[in-house]
N, C-alpha and C. Protein backbone atom coordinates (compact mmCIF):
# COMPACT_ATOMS: atom_id res chain seq x y z
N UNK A 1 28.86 180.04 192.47
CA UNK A 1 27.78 179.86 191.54
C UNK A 1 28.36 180.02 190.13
N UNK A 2 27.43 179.67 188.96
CA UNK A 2 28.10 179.77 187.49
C UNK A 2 27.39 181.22 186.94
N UNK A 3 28.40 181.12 185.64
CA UNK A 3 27.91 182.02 184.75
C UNK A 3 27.07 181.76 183.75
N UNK A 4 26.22 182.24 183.25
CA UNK A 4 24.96 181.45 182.22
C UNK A 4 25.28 182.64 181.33
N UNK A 5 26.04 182.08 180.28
CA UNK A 5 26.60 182.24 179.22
C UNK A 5 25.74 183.01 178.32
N UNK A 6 23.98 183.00 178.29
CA UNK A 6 23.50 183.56 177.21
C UNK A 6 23.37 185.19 177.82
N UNK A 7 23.59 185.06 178.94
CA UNK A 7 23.71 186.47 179.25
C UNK A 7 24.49 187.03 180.44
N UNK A 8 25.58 186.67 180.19
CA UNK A 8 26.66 187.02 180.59
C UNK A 8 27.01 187.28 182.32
N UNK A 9 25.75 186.56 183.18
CA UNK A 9 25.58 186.64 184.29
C UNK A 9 26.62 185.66 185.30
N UNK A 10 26.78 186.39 186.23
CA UNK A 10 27.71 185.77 187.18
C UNK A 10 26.92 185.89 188.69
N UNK A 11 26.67 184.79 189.04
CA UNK A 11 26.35 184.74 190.43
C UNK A 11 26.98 183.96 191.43
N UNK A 12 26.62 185.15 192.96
CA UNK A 12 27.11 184.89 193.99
C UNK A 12 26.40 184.89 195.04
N UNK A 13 26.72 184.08 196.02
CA UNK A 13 25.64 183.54 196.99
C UNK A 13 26.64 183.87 198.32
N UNK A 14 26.58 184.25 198.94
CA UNK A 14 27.11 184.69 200.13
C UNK A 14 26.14 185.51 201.32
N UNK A 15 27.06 184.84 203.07
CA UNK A 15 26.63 185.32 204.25
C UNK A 15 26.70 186.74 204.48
N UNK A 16 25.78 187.41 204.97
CA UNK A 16 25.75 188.90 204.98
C UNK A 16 27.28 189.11 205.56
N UNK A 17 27.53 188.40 206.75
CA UNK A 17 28.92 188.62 207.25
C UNK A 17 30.17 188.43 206.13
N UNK A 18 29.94 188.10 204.92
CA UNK A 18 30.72 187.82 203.98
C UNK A 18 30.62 188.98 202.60
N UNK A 19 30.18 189.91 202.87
CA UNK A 19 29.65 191.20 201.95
C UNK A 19 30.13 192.04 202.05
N UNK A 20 31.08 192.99 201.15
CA UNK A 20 31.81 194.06 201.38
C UNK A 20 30.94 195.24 201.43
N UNK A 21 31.06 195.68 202.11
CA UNK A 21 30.42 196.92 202.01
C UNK A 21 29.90 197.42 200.58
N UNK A 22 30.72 197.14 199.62
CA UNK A 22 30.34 198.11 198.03
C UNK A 22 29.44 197.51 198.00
N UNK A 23 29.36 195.98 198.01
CA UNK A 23 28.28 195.06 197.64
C UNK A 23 26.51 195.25 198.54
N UNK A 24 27.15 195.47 199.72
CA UNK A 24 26.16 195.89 200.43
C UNK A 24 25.45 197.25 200.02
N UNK A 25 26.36 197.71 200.01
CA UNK A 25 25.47 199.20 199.52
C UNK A 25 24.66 198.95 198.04
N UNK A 26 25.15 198.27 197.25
CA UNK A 26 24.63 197.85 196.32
C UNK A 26 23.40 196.81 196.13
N UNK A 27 23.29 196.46 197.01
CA UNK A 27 22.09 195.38 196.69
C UNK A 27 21.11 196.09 197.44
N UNK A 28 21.66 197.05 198.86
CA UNK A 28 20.52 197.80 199.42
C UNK A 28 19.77 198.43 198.69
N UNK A 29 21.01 199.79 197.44
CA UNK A 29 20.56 200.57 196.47
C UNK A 29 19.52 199.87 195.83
N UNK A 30 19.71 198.61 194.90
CA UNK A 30 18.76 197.98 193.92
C UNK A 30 17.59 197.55 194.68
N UNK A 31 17.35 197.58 195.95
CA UNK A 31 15.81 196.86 196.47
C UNK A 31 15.39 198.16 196.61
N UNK A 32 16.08 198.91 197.33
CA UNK A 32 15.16 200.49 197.18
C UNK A 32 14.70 201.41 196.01
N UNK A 33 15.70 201.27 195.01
CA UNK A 33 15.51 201.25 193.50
C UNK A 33 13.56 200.92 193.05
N UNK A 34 14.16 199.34 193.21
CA UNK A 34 12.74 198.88 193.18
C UNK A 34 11.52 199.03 193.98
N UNK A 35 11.58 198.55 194.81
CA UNK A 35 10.78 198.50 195.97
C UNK A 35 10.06 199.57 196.46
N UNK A 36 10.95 200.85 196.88
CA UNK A 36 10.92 201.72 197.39
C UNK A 36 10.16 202.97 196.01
N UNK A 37 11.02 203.04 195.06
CA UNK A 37 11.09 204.33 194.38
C UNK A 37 9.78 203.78 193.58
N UNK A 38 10.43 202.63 192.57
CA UNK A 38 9.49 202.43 190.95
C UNK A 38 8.17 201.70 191.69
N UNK A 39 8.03 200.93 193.09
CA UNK A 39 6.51 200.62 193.17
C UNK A 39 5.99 201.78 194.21
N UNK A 40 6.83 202.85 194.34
CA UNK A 40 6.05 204.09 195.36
C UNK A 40 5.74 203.21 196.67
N UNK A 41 6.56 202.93 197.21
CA UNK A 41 5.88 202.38 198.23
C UNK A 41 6.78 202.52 199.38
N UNK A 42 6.31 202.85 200.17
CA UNK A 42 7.31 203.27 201.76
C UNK A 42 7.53 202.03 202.90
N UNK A 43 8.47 201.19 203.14
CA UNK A 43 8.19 200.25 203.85
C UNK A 43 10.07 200.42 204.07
N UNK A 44 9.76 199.78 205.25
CA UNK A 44 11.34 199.49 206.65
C UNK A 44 11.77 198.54 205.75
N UNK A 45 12.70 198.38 204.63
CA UNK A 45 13.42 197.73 203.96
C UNK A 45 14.20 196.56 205.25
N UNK A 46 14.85 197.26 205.87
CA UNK A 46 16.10 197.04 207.07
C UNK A 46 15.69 196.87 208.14
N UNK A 47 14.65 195.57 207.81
CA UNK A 47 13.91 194.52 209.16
C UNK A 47 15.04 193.87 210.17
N UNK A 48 16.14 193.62 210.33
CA UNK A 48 17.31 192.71 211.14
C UNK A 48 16.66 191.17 210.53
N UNK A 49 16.70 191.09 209.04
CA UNK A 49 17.02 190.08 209.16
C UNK A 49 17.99 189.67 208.20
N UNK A 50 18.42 190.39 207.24
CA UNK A 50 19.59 190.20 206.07
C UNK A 50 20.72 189.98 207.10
N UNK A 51 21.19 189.96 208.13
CA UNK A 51 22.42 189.85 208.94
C UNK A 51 22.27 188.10 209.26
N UNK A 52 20.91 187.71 209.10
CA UNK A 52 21.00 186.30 209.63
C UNK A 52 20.46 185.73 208.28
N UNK A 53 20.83 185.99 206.84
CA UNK A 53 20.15 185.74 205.43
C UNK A 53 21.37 185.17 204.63
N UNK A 54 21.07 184.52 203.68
CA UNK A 54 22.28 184.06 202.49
C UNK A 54 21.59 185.08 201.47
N UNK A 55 22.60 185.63 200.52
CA UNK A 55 22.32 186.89 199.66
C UNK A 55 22.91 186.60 198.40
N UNK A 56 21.93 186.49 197.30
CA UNK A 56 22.16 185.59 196.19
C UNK A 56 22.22 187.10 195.28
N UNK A 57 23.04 186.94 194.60
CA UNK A 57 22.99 188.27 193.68
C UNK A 57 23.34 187.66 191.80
N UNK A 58 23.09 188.49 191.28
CA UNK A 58 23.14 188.13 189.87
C UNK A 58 23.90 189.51 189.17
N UNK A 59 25.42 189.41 188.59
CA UNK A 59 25.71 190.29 188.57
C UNK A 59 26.39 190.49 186.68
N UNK A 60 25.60 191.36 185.87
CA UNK A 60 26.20 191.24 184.20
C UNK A 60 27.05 192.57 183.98
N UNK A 61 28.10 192.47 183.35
CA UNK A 61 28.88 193.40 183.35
C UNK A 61 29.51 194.18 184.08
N UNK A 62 29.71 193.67 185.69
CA UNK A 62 29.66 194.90 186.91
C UNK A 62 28.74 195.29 187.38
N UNK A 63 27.86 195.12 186.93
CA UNK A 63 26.26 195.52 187.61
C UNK A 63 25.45 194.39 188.36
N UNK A 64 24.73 195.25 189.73
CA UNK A 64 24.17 194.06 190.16
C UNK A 64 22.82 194.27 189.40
N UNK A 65 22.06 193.00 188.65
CA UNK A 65 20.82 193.07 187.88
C UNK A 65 19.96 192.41 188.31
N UNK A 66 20.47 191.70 189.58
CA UNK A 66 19.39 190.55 190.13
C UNK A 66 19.37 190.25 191.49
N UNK A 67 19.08 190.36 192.45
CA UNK A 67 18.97 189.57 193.83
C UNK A 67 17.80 189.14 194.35
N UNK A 68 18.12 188.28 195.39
CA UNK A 68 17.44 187.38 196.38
C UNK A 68 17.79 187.55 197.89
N UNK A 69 16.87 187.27 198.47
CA UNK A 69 17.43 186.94 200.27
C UNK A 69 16.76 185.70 200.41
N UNK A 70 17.63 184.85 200.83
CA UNK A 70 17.28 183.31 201.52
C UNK A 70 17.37 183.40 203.02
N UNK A 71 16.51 183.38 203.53
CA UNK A 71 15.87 183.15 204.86
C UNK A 71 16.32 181.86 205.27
N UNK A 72 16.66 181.12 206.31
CA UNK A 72 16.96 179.98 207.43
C UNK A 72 15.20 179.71 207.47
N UNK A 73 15.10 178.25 207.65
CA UNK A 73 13.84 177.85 208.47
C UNK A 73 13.58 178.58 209.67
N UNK A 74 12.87 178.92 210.03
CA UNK A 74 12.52 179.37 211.68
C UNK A 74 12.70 180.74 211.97
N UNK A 75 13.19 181.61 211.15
CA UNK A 75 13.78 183.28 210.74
C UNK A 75 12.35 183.64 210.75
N UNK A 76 12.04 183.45 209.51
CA UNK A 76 10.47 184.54 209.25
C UNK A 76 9.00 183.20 209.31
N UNK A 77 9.66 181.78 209.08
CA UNK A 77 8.28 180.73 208.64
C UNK A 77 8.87 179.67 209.24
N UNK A 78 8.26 179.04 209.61
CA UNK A 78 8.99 177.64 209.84
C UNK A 78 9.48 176.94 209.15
N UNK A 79 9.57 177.26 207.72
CA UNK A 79 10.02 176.84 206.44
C UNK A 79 11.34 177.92 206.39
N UNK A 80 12.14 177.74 205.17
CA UNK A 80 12.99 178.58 204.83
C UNK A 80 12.40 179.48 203.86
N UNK A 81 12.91 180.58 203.75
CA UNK A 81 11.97 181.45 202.86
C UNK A 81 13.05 182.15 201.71
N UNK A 82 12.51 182.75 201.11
CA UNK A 82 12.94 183.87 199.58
C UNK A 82 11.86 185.07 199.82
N UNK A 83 13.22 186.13 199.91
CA UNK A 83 12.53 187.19 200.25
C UNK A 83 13.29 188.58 198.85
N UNK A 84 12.59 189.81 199.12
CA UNK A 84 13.18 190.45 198.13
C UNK A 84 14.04 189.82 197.28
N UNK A 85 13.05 189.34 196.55
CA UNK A 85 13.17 189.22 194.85
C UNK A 85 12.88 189.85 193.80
N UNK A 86 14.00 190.73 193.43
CA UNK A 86 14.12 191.99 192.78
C UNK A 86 15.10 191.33 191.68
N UNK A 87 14.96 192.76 189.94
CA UNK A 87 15.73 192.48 188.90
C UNK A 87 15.41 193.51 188.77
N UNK A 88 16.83 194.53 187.92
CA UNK A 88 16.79 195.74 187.89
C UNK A 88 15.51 195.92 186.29
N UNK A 89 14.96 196.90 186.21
CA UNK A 89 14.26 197.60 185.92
C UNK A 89 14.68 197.09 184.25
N UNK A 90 15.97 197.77 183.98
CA UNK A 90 16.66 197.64 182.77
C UNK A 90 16.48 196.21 181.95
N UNK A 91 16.64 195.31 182.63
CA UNK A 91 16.51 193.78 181.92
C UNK A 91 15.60 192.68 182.39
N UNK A 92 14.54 193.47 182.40
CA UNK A 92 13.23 192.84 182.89
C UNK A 92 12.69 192.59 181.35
N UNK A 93 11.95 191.50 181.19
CA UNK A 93 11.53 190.71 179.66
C UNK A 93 12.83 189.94 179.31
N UNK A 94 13.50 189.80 179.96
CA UNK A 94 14.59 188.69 179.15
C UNK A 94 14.82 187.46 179.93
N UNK A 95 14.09 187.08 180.81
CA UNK A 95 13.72 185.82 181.06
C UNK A 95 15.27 185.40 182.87
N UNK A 96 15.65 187.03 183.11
CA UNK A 96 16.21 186.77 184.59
C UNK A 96 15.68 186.73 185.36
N UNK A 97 14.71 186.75 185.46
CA UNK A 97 13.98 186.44 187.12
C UNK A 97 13.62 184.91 187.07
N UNK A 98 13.61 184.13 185.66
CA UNK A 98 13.46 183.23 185.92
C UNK A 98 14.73 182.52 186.81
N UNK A 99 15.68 183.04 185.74
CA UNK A 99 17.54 182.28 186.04
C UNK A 99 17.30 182.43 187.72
N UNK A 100 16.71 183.70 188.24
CA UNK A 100 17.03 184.18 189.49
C UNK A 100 16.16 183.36 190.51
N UNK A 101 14.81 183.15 190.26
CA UNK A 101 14.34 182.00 190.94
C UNK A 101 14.91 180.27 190.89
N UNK A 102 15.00 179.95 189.80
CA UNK A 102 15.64 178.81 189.87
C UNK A 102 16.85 178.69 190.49
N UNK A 103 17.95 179.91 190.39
CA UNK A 103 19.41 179.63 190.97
C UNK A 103 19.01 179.98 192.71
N UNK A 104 18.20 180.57 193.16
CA UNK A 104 17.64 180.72 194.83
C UNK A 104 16.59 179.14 195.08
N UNK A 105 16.27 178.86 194.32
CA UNK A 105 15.56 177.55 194.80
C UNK A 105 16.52 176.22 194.73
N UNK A 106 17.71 176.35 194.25
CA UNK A 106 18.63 175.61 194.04
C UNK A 106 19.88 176.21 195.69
N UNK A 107 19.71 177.33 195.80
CA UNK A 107 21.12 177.75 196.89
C UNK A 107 19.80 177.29 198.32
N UNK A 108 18.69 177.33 198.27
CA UNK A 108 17.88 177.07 199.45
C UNK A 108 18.51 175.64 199.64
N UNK A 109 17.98 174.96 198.23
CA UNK A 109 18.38 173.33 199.03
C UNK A 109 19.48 172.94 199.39
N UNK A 110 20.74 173.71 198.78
CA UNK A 110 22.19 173.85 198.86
C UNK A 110 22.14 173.98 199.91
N UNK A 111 21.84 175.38 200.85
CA UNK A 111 22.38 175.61 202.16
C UNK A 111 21.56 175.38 203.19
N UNK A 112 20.09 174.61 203.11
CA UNK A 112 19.24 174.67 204.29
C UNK A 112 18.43 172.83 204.11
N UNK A 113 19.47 172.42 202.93
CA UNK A 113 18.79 171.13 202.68
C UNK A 113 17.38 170.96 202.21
N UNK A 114 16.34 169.89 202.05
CA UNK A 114 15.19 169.45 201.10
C UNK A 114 14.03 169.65 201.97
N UNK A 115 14.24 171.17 202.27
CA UNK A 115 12.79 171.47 202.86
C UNK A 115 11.88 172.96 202.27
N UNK A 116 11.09 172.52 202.92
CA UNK A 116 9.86 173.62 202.00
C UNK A 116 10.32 174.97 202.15
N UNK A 117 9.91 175.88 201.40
CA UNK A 117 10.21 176.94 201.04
C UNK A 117 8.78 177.97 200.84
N UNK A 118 8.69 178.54 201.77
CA UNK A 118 7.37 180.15 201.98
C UNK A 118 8.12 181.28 201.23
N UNK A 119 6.82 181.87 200.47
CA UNK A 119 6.71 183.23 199.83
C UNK A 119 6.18 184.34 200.40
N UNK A 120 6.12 185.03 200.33
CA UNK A 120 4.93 185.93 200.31
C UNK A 120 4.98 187.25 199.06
N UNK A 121 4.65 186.26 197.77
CA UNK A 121 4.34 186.56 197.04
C UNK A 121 3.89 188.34 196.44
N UNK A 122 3.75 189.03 195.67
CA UNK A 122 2.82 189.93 194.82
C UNK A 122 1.79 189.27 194.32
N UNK A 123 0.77 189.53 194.52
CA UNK A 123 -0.67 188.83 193.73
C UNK A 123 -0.38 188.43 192.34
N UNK A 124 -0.12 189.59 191.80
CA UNK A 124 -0.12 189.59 190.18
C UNK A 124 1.32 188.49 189.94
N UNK A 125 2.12 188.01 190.42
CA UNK A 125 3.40 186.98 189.96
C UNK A 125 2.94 185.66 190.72
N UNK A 126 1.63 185.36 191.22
CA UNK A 126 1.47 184.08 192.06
C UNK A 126 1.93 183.25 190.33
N UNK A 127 1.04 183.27 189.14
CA UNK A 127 1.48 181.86 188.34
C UNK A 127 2.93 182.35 187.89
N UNK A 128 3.59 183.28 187.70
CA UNK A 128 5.46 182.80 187.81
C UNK A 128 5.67 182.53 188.88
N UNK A 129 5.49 182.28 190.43
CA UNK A 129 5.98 181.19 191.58
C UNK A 129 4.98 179.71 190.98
N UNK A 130 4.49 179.82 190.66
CA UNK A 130 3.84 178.32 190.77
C UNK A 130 4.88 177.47 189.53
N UNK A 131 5.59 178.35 188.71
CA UNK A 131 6.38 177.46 188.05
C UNK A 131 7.29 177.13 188.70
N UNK A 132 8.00 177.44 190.17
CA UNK A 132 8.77 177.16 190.81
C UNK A 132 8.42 176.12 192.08
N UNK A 133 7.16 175.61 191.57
CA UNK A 133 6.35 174.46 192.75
C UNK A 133 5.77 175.70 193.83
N UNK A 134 5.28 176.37 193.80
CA UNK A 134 4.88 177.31 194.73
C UNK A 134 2.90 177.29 194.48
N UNK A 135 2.78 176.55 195.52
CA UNK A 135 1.16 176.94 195.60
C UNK A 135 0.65 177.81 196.72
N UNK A 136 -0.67 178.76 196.23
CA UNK A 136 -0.82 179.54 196.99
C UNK A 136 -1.55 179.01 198.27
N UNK A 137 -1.05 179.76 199.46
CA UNK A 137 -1.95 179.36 200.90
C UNK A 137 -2.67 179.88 201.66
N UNK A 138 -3.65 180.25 201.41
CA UNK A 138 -4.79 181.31 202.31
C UNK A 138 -5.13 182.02 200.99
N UNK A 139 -6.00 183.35 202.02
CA UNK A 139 -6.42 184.32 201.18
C UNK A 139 -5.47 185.53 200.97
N UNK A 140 -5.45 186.59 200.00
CA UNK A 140 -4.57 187.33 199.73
C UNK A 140 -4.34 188.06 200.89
N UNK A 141 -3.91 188.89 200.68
CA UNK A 141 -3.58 190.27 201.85
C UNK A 141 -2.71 191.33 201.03
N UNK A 142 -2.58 192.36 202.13
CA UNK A 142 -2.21 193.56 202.14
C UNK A 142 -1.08 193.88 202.29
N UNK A 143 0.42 193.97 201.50
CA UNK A 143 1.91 193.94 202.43
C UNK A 143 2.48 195.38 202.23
N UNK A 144 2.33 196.49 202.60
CA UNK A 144 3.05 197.65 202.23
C UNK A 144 1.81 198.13 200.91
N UNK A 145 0.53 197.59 201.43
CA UNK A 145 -0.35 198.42 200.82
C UNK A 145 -0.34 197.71 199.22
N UNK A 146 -0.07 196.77 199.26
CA UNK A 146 0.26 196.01 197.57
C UNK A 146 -0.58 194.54 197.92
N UNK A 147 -1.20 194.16 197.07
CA UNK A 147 -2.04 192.78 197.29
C UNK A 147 -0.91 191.91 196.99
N UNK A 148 -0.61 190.67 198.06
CA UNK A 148 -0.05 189.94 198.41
C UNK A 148 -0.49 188.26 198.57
N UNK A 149 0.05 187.03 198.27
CA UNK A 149 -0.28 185.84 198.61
C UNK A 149 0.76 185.06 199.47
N UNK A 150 0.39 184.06 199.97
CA UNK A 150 1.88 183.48 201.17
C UNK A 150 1.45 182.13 199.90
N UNK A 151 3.03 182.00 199.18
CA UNK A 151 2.89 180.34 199.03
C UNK A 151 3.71 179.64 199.58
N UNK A 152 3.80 178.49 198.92
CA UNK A 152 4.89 177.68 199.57
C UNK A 152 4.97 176.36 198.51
N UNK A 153 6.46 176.48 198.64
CA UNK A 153 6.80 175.03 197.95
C UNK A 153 6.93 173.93 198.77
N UNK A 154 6.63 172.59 198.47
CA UNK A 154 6.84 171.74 199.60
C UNK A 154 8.13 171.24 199.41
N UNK A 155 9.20 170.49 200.47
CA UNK A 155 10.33 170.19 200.63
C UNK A 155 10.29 169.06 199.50
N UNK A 156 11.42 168.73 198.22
CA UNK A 156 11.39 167.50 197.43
C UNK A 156 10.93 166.28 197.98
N UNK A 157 11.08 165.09 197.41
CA UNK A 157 11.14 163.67 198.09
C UNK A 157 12.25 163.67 197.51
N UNK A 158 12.64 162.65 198.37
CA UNK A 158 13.57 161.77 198.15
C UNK A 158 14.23 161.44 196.84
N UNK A 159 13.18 161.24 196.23
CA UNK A 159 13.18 160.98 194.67
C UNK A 159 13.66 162.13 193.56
N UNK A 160 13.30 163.28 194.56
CA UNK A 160 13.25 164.45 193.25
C UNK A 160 14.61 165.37 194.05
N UNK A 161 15.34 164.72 194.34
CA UNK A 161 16.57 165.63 195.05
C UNK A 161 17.70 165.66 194.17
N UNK A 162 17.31 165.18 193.03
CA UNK A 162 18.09 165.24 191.90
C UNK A 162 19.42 166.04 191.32
């Protein structure tokens, strides 16, 4: 993956079987960071499925500041999915979660080809997924006690595989 120069980010997209341990411990640390500590919320991080996931990380200065998990079609949806989508705490307002959705909606079509892509969203970020073609599907719900939406992007055409 490249570096985006206005902020000094370097990303890497790699098979869990392709993750050194530091790295691993590190991207575990930052979802529990988030997830776990700053939204108070208690949930089995370490479902078995990051072993069968592509693991997109965003890393400025030595630090990891950004990750993703890309799901396979047929794993969690019959679609391919994006899961823990996290940015550290520190450089939130500077416009990386966008870099971080666009560079995971770009490694989906990279490694699973021009098909649709399921969320399951935070309520409150459904219109930042909808800038990523993500419309919502059903009614909300409940995920770890946090109001939740399932969207989904549909697979490009032909046309837009650009």
């Amino acid at each position: 993956m490249t570096t985006h120069s206005e902020t000094n980010l370097v990303w890497q997209l790699r098979p869990f079987a392709q993750l050194t341990a530091e790295e691993l411990y590190i991207l575990l640390a930052l979802r529990s960071e988030v997830f776990v500590v700053e939204q108070a919320c208690a949930y089995q991080d370490l479902d078995g499925m990051d072993q069968r996931s592509m693991h997109l990380m965003g890393w400025q200065d030595e630090q990891l500041v950004a990750y993703a998990r890309l799901l396979p079609p047929g794993l969690l949806y019959d679609t391919a999915s994006i899961g823990r989508v996290v940015t550290r705490g520190t450089i939130r307002g500077m416009g990386i979660g966008k870099l971080l959705m666009g560079n995971a909606m770009d490694a989906v079509r990279s490694v699973f080809g021009p098909v649709a892509v399921t969320i399951s969203a935070q309520a409150h970020l459904e219109v930042f997924y909808n800038t990523w073609g993500f419309v919502k599907h059903g009614a909300p719900y409940l995920e770890d006690g946090i109001p939740h939406v399932r969207m989904i992007s549909s697979a490009p055409s032909a046309g837009n595989l650009g």
